[in-house]
C-alpha atoms as a PDB file:
ATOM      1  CA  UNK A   1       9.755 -13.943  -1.418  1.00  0.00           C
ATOM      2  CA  UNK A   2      11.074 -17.163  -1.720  1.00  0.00           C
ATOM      3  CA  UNK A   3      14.777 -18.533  -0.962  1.00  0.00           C
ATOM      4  CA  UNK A   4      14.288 -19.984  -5.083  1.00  0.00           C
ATOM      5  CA  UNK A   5      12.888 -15.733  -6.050  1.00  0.00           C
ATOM      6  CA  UNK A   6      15.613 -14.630  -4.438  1.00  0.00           C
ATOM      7  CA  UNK A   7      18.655 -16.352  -5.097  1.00  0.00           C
ATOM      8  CA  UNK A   8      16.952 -15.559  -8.939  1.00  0.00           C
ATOM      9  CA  UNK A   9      17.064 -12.005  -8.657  1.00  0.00           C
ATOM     10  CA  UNK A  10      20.973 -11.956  -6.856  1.00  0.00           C
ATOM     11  CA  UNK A  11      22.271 -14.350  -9.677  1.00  0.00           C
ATOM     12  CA  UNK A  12      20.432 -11.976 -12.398  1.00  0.00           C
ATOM     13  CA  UNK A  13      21.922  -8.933 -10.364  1.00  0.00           C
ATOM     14  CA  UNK A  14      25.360 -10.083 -10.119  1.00  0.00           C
ATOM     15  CA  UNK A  15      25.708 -10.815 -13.747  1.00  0.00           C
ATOM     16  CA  UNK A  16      24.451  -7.840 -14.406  1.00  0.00           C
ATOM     17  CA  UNK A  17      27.101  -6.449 -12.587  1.00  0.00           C
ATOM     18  CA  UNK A  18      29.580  -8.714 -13.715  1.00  0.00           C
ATOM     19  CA  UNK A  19      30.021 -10.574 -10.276  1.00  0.00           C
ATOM     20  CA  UNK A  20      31.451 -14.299 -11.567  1.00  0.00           C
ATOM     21  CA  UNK A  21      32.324 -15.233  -8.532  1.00  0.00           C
ATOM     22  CA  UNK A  22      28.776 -15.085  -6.969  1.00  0.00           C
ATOM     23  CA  UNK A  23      26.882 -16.201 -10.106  1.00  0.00           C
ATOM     24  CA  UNK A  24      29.282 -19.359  -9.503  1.00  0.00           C
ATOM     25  CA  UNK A  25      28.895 -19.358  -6.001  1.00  0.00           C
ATOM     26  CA  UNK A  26      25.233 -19.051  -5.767  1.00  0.00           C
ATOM     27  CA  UNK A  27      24.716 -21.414  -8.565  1.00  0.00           C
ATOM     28  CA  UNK A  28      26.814 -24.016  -7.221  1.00  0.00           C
ATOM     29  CA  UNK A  29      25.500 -26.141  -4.477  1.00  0.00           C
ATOM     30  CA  UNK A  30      21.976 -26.188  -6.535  1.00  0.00           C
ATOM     31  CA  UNK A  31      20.502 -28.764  -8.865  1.00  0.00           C
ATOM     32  CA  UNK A  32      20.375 -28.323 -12.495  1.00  0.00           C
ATOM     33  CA  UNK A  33      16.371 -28.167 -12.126  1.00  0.00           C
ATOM     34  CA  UNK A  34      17.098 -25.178  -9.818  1.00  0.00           C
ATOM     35  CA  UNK A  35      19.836 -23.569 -12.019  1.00  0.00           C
ATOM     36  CA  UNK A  36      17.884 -23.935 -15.384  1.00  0.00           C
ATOM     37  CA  UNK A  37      15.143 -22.135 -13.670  1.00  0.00           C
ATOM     38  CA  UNK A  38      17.810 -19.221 -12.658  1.00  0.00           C
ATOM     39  CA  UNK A  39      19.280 -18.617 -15.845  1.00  0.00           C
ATOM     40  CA  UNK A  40      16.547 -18.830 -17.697  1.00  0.00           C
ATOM     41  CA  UNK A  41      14.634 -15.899 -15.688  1.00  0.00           C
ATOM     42  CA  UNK A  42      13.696 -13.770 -18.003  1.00  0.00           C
ATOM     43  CA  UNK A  43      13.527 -10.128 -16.535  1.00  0.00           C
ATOM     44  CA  UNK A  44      12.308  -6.518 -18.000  1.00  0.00           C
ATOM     45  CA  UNK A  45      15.888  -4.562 -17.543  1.00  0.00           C
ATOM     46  CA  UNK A  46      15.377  -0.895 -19.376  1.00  0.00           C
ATOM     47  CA  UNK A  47      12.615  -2.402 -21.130  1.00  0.00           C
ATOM     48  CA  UNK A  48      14.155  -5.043 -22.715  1.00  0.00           C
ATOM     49  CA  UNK A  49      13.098  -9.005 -22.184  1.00  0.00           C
ATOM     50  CA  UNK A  50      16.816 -10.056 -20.668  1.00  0.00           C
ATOM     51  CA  UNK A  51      18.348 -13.183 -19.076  1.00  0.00           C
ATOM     52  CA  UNK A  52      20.892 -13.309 -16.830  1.00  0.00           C
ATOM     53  CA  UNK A  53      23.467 -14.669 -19.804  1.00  0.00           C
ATOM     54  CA  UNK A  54      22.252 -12.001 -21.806  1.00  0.00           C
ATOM     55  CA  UNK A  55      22.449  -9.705 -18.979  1.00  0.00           C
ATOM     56  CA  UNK A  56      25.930 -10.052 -18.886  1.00  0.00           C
ATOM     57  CA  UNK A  57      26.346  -9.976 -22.534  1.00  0.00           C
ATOM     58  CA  UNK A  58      25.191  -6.637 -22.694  1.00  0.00           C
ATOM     59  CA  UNK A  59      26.947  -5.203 -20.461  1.00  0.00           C
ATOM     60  CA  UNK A  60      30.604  -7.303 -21.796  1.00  0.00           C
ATOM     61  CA  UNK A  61      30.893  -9.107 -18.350  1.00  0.00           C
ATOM     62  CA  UNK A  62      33.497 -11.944 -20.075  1.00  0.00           C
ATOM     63  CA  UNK A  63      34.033 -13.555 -17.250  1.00  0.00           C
ATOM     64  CA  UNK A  64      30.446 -14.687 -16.235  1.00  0.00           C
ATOM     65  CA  UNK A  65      30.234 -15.355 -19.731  1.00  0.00           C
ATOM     66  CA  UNK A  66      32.829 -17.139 -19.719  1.00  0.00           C
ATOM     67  CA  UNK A  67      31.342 -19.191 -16.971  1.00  0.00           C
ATOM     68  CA  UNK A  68      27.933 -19.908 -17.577  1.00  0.00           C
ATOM     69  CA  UNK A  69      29.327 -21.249 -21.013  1.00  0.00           C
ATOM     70  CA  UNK A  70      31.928 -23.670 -19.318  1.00  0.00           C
ATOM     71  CA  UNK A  71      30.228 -24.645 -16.224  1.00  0.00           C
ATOM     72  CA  UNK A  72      26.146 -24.804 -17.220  1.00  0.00           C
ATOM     73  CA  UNK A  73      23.878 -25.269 -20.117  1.00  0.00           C
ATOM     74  CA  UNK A  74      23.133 -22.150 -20.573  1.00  0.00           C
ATOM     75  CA  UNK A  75      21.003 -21.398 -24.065  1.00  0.00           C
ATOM     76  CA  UNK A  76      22.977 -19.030 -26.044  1.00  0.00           C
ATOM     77  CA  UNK A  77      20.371 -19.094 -28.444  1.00  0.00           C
ATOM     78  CA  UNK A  78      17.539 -17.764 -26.285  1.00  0.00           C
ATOM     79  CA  UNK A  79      15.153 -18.299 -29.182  1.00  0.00           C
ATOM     80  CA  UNK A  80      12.457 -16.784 -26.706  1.00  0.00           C
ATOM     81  CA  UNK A  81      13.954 -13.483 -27.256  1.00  0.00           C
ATOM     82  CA  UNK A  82      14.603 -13.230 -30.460  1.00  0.00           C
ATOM     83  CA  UNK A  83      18.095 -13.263 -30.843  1.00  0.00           C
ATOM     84  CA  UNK A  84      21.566 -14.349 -30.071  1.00  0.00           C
ATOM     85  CA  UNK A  85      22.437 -12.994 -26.721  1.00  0.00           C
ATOM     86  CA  UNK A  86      26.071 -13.284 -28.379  1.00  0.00           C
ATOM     87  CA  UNK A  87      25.889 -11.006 -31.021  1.00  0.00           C
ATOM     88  CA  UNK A  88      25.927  -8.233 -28.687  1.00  0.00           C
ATOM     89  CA  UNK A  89      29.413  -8.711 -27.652  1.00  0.00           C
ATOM     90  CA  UNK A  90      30.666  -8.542 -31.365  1.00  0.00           C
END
């Protein structure tokens, strides 16, 4: 596994798990070519298509919501998907 696969699975599993502090400190000595690639993993979670923004979403994490909004272009559309990842907060 690469050092890229893996930091891609730790930021998707610490959104997941609501973990701002290491989605920001993973994220942040990396270029935004690396970190577009990161959040825009798209992985099968309970068999659901999910990003790491949407991830977090799901599962009301505010503060890595909170962010991935504020600190990196993060697509809150996620047209790929289908859907607003933000509508699942409401």
């Amino acid at each position: 596994m690469s050092d890229q696969q893996s930091v891609t699975k730790k930021v998707f599993g610490a959104a997941r798990d609501g973990r701002a502090i290491t989605v920001f400190a993973l994220l942040c000595q990396r270029n935004q070519c690396d970190i577009d690639k990161i959040l825009g993993y798209v992985s099968d979670e309970d068999d659901q298509k999910t990003t790491p923004f949407l991830i977090a979403a799901r599962n009301g994490h505010s503060a890595v919501i909170r962010l991935l909004l504020a600190h990196y272009a993060v697509d809150i559309e996620q047209v790929r998907l289908t859907f607003s990842p933000l509508s699942e907060m409401f």
